[in-house]
Protein backbone atom coordinates (compact mmCIF):
# COMPACT_ATOMS: atom_id res chain seq x y z
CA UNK A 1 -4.06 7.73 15.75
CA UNK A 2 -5.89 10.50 13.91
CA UNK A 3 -5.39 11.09 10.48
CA UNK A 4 -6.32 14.80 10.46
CA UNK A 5 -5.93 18.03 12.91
CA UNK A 6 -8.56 19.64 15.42
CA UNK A 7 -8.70 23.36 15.16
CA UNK A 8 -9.99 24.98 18.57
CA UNK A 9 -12.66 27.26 17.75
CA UNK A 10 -13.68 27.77 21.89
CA UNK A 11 -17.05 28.88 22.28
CA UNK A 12 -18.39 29.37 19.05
CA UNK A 13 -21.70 31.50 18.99
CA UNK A 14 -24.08 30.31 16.52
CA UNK A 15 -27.05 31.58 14.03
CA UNK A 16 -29.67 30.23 16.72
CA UNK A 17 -27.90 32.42 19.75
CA UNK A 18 -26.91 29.26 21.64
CA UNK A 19 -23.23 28.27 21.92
CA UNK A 20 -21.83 25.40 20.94
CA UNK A 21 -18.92 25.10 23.78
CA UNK A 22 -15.36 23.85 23.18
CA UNK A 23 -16.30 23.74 19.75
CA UNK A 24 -13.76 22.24 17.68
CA UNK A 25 -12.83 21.89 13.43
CA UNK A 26 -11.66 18.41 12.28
CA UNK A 27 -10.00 19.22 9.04
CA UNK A 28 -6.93 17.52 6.84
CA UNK A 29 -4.34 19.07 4.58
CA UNK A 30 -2.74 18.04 1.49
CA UNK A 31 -0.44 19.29 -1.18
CA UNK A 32 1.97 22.17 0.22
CA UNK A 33 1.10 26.50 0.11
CA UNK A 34 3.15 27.64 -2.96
CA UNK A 35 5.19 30.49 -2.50
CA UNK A 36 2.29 32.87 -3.74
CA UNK A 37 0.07 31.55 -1.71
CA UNK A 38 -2.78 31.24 -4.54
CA UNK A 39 -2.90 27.60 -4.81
CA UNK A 40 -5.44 26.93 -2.41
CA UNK A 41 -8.32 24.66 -2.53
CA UNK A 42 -11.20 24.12 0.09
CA UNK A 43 -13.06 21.07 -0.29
CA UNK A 44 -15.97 20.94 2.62
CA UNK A 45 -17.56 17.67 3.42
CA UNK A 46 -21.11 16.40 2.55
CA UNK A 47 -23.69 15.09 4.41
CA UNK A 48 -22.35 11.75 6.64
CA UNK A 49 -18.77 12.31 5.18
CA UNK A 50 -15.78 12.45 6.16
CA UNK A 51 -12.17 14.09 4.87
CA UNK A 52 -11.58 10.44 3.62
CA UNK A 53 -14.65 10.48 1.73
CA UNK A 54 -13.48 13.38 0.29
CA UNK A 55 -10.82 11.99 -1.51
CA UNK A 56 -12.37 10.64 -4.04
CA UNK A 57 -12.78 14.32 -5.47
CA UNK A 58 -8.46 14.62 -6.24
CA UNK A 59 -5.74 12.89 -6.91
CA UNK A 60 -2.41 13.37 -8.88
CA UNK A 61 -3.14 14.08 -12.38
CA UNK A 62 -6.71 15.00 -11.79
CA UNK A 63 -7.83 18.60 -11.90
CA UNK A 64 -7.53 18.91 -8.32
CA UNK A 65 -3.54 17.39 -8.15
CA UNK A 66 -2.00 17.69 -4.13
CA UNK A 67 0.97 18.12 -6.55
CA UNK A 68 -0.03 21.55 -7.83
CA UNK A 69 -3.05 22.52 -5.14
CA UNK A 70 -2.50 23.04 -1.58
CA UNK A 71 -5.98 21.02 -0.53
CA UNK A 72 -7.44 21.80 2.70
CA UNK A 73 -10.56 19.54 3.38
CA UNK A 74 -12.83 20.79 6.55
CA UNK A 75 -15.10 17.94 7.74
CA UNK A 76 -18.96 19.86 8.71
CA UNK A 77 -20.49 19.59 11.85
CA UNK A 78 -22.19 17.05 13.09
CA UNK A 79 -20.19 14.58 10.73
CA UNK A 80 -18.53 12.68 14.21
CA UNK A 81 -15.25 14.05 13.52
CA UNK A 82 -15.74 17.92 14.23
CA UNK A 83 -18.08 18.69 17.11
CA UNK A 84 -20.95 16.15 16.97
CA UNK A 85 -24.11 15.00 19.07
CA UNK A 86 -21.85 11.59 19.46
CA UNK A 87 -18.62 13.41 20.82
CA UNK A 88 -20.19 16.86 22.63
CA UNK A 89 -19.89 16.93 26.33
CA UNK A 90 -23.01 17.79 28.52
CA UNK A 91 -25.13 19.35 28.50
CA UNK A 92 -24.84 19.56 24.63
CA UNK A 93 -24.55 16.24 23.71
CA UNK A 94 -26.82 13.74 22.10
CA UNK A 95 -30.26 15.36 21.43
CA UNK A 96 -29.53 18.25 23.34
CA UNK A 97 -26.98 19.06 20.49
CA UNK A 98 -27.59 23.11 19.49
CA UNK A 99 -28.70 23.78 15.70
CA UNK A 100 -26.34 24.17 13.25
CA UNK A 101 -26.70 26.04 9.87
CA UNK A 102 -24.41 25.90 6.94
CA UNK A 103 -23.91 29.96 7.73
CA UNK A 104 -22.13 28.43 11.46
CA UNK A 105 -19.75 25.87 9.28
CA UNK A 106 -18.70 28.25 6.67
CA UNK A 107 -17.99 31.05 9.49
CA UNK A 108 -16.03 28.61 11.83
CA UNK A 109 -14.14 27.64 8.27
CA UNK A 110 -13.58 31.17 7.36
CA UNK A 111 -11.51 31.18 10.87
CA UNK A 112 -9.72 28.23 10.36
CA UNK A 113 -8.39 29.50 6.91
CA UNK A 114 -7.58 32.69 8.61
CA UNK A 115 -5.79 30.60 10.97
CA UNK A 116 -3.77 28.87 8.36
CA UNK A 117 -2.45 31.98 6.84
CA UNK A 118 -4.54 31.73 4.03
CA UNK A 119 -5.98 35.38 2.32
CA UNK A 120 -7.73 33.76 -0.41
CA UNK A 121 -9.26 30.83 -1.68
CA UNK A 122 -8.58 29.88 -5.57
CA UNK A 123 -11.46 27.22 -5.49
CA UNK A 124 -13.96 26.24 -3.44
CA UNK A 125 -15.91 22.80 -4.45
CA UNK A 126 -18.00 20.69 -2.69
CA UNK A 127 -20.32 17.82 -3.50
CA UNK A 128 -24.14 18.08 -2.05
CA UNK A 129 -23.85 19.80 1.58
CA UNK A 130 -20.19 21.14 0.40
CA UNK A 131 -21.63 22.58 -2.76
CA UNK A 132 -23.80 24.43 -0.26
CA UNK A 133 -21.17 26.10 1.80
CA UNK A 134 -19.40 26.67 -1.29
CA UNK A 135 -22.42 29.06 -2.63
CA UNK A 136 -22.50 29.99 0.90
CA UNK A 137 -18.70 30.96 1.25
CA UNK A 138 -18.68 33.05 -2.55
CA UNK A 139 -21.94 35.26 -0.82
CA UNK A 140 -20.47 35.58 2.65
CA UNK A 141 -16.95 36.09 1.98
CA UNK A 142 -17.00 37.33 -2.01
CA UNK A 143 -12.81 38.57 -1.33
CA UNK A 144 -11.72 36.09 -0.53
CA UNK A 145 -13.18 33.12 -2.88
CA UNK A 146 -12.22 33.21 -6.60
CA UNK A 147 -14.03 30.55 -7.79
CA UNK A 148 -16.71 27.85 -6.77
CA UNK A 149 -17.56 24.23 -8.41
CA UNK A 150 -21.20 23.64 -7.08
CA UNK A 151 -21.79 20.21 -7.41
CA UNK A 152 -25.07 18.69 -7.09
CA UNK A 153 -25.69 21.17 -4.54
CA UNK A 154 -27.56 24.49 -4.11
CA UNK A 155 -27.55 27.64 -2.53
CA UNK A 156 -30.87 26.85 -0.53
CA UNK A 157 -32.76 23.91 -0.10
CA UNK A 158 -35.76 23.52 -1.91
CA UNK A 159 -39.26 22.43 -0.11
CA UNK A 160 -39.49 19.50 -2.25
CA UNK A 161 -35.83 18.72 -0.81
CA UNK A 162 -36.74 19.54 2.66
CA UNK A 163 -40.29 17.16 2.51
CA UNK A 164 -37.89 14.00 0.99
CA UNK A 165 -35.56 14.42 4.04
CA UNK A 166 -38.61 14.52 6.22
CA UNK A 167 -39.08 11.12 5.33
CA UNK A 168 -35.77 10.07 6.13
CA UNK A 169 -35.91 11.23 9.59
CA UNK A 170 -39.69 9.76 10.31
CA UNK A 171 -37.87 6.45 9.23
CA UNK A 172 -35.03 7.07 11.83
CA UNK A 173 -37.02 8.26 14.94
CA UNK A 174 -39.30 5.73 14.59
CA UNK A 175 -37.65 3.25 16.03
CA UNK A 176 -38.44 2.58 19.69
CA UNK A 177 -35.27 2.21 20.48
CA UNK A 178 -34.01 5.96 19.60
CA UNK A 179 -35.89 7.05 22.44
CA UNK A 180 -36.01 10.94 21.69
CA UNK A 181 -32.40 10.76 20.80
CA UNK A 182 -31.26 9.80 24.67
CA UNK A 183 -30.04 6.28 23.24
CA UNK A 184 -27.33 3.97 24.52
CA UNK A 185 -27.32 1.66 21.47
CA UNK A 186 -27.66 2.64 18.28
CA UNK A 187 -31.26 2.11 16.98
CA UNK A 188 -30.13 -0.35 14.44
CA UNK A 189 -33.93 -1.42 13.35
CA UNK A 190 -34.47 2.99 12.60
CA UNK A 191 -30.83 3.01 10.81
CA UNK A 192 -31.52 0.38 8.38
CA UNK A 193 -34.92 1.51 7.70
CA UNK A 194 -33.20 5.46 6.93
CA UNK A 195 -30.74 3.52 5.05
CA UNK A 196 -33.31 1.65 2.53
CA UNK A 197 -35.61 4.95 2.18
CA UNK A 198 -32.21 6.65 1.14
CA UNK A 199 -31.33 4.03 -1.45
CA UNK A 200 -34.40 4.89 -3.38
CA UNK A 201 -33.24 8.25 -3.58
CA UNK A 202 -29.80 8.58 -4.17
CA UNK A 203 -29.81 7.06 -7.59
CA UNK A 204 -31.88 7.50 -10.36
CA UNK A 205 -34.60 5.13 -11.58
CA UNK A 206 -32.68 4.73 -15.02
CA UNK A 207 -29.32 3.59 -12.65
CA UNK A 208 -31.50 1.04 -11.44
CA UNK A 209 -33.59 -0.25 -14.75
CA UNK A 210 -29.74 -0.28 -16.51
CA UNK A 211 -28.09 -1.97 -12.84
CA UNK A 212 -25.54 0.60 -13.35
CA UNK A 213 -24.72 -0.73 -9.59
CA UNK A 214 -23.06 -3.46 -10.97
CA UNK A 215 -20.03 -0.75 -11.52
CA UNK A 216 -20.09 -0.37 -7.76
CA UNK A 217 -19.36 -4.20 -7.45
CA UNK A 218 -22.70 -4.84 -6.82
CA UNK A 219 -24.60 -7.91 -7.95
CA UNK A 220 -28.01 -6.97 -7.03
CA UNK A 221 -30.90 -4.26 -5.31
CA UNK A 222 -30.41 -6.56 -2.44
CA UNK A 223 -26.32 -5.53 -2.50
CA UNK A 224 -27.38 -1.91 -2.32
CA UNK A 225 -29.54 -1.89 0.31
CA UNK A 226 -26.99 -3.43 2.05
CA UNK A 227 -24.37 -1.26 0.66
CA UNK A 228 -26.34 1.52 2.13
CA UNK A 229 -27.42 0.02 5.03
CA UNK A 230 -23.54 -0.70 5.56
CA UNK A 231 -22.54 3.09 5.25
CA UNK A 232 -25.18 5.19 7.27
CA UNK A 233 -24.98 2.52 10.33
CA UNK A 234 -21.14 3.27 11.17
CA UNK A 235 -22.61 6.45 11.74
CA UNK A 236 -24.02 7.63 14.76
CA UNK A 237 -28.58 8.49 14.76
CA UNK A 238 -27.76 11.72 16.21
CA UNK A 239 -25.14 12.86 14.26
CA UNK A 240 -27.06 12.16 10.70
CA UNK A 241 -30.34 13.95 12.20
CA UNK A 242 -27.91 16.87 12.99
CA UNK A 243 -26.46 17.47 9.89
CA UNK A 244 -30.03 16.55 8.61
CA UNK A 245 -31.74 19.56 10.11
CA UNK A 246 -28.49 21.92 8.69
CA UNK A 247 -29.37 20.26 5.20
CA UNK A 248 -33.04 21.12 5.28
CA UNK A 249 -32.28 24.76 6.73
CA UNK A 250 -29.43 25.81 4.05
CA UNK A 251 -30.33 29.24 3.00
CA UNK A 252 -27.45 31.59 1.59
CA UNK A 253 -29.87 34.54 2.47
CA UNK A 254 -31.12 33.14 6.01
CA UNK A 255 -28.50 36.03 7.96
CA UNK A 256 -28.15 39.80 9.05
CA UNK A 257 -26.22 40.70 5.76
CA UNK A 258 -28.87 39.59 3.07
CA UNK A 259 -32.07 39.38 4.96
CA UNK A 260 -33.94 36.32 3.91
CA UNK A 261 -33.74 38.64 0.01
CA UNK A 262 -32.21 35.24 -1.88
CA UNK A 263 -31.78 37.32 -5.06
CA UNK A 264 -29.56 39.70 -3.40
CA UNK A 265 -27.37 36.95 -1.95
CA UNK A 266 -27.13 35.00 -5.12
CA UNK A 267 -26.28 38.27 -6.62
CA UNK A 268 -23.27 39.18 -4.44
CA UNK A 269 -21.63 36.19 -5.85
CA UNK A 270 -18.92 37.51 -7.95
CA UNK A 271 -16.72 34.28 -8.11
CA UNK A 272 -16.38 32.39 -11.07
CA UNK A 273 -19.19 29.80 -10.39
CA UNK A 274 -19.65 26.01 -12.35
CA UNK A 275 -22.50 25.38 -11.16
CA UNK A 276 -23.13 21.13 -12.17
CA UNK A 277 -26.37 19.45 -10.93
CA UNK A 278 -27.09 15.67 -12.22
CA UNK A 279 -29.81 15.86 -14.66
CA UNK A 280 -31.00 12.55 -12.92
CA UNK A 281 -30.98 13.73 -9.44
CA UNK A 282 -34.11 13.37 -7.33
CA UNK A 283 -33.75 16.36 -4.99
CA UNK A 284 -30.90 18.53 -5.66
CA UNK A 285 -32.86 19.45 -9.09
CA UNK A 286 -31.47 21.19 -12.38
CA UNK A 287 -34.75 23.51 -12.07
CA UNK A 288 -33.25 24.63 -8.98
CA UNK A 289 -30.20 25.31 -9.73
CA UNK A 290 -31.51 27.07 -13.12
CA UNK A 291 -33.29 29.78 -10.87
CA UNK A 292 -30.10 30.48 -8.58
CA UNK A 293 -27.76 30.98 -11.74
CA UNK A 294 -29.89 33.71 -13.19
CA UNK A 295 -29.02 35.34 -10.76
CA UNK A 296 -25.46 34.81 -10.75
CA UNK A 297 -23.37 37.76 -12.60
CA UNK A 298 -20.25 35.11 -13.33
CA UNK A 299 -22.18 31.79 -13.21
CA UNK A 300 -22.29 28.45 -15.91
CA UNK A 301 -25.31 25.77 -15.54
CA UNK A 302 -23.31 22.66 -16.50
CA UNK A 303 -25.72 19.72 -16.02
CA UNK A 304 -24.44 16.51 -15.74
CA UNK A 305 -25.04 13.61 -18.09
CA UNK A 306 -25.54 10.87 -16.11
CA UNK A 307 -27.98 8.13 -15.11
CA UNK A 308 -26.51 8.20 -11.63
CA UNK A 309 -29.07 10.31 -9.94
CA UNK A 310 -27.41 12.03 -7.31
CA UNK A 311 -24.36 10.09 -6.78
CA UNK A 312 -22.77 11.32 -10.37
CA UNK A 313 -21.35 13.40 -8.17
CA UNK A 314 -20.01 11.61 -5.28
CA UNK A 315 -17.03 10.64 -7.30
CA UNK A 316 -17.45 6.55 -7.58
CA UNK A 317 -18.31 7.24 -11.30
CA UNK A 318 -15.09 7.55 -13.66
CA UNK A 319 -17.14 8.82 -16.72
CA UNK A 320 -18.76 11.46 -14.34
CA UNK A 321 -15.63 12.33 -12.39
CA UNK A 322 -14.04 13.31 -16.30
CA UNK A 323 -17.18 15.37 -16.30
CA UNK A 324 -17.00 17.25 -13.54
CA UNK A 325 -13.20 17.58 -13.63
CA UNK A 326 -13.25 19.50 -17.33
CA UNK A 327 -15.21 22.11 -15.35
CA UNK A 328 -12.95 21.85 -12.60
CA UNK A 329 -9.88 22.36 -14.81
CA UNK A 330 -11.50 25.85 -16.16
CA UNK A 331 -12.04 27.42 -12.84
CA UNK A 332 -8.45 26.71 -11.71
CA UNK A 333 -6.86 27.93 -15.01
């Protein structure tokens, strides 16, 4: 049995103009809506998670306590558990799945809060993709977000970001066996080789020189390919190439309201923003992130001292999870 709820968006238009049909929001509550109603905290999903994966990001006496927060978690597109390649029906399944942009997930979100009663949002904080809907939520729906924990995430991806996924997907479709996406087995040989090219990325070289993966319960490089290798092949090829091509496409300005005019987006931000980049990451940069904030009227640029590269902030890390929670604790004060 499921351990979270489907919300029904019907036939949800998208960015591109195609529709994605019986389109449907996989998302899981926790904590309970206080009597004011302004204890609310949206956590979206990153790229191949899940709610569950999620979790890692709160838990009683943390800054983000289901005791104190009402917590609701929205899993993206694409991810297998909201409207995927691997679940769609025809003719919209599998590589005939429509484009999705982080604009679609934040406006199907912004119905499902609407949906759960909720006026406004007292934090928004996501990790990687789910810092990028959080910048994308404070442009698109300033009244309704108060504040926004960016983490390791930005408000558009860079090209240097967009070339290193590139690679990833070469990796993927190059396998034989993923013929155009129209697969009845997964292309294991194209998964593991995706899997390996991501390793290299994800964490720093300095996590590697130091084996900081021996914190993981790892004994070895050879344990983390496998580690990773063990992680992006329970997913499905299609459904990591979808929410691939929404990662490489994230744009906070890329709508009708802002006009492709990134300053002006970045500007409407009036949200309390923490905005906390690894200083070791390999493609969500601190450069990046530098540029975006200037821009910001109510913005920090809290860089985060770690050696883990990208993962500091996937939560696995206690020293960066104390980190990231001291920011976490000012916005919801």
């Amino acid at each position: 049995m499921a351990d979270y709820e489907i919300f029904a968006l019907g036939d949800f238009a998208l960015q591109s103009a195609s529709t994605l049909w019986q389109a449907q929001l996989a998302y899981k509550t926790y904590g309970a809506l206080n009597a004011a109603r302004d204890n609310v905290v949206l956590i979206p999903t990153f790229y191949a998670g899940h709610h569950t994966d999620c979790e890692l990001m709160f838990a009683p006496g943390r800054a983000i306590d289901p005791a104190k927060h009402f917590i609701v978690v929205v899993n993206m597109f694409g991810n297998g558990l909201s409207s995927s390649p691997s679940s769609a029906r025809p003719p919209i399944d599998r590589a005939s799945f429509p484009r999705v942009t982080i604009h679609d997930n934040v406006a199907a979100q912004h119905r499902l809060v609407t949906h759960l009663g909720i006026e406004r949002i007292r934090l928004v904080a996501g990790f990687s993709m789910g810092a990028q809907q959080a910048f994308h939520w404070a442009a698109l729906f300033p009244d309704r977000v108060g504040s926004i924990a960016a983490i390791c995430g930005g408000a558009k991806t860079s090209p240097h970001n967009f070339v290193f996924l590139e690679g990833l997907k070469a990796a993927l479709t190059a396998d034989a066996a993923f013929n155009d996406g129209w697969y009845d087995a997964p292309p294991v040989k194209g998964l593991i080789a995706f899997s390996r090219v991501y390793a290299g990325w994800v964490y720093s070289q300095d996590f590697y020189r130091q084996r900081e993966y021996t914190r993981l319960g790892l004994a070895s490089i050879d344990d983390v390919l496998r580690f990773s290798e063990q992680r992006y092949r329970s997913r499905d090829a299609n459904d990591l190439l979808a929410m691939l091509w929404t990662w490489q496409h994230a744009d906070i300005s890329a709508n009708d309201r802002f006009d492709g005019d990134l300053a002006a987006a970045l500007k409407a931000i009036t949200a309390r923003a923490i905005v906390m980049p690894s200083e070791t990451d390999l493609y969500f940069r601190v450069r990046e992130n530098e540029i975006e904030v200037r821009h910001m009227a109510n913005a920090e640029l809290r860089p985060i001292p770690s050696i883990w590269g990208h993962a500091a902030g996937r939560g696995t890390n206690p020293v960066d999870n104390a980190f990231i929670d001291g920011a976490l604790n000012e916005l919801l004060r």
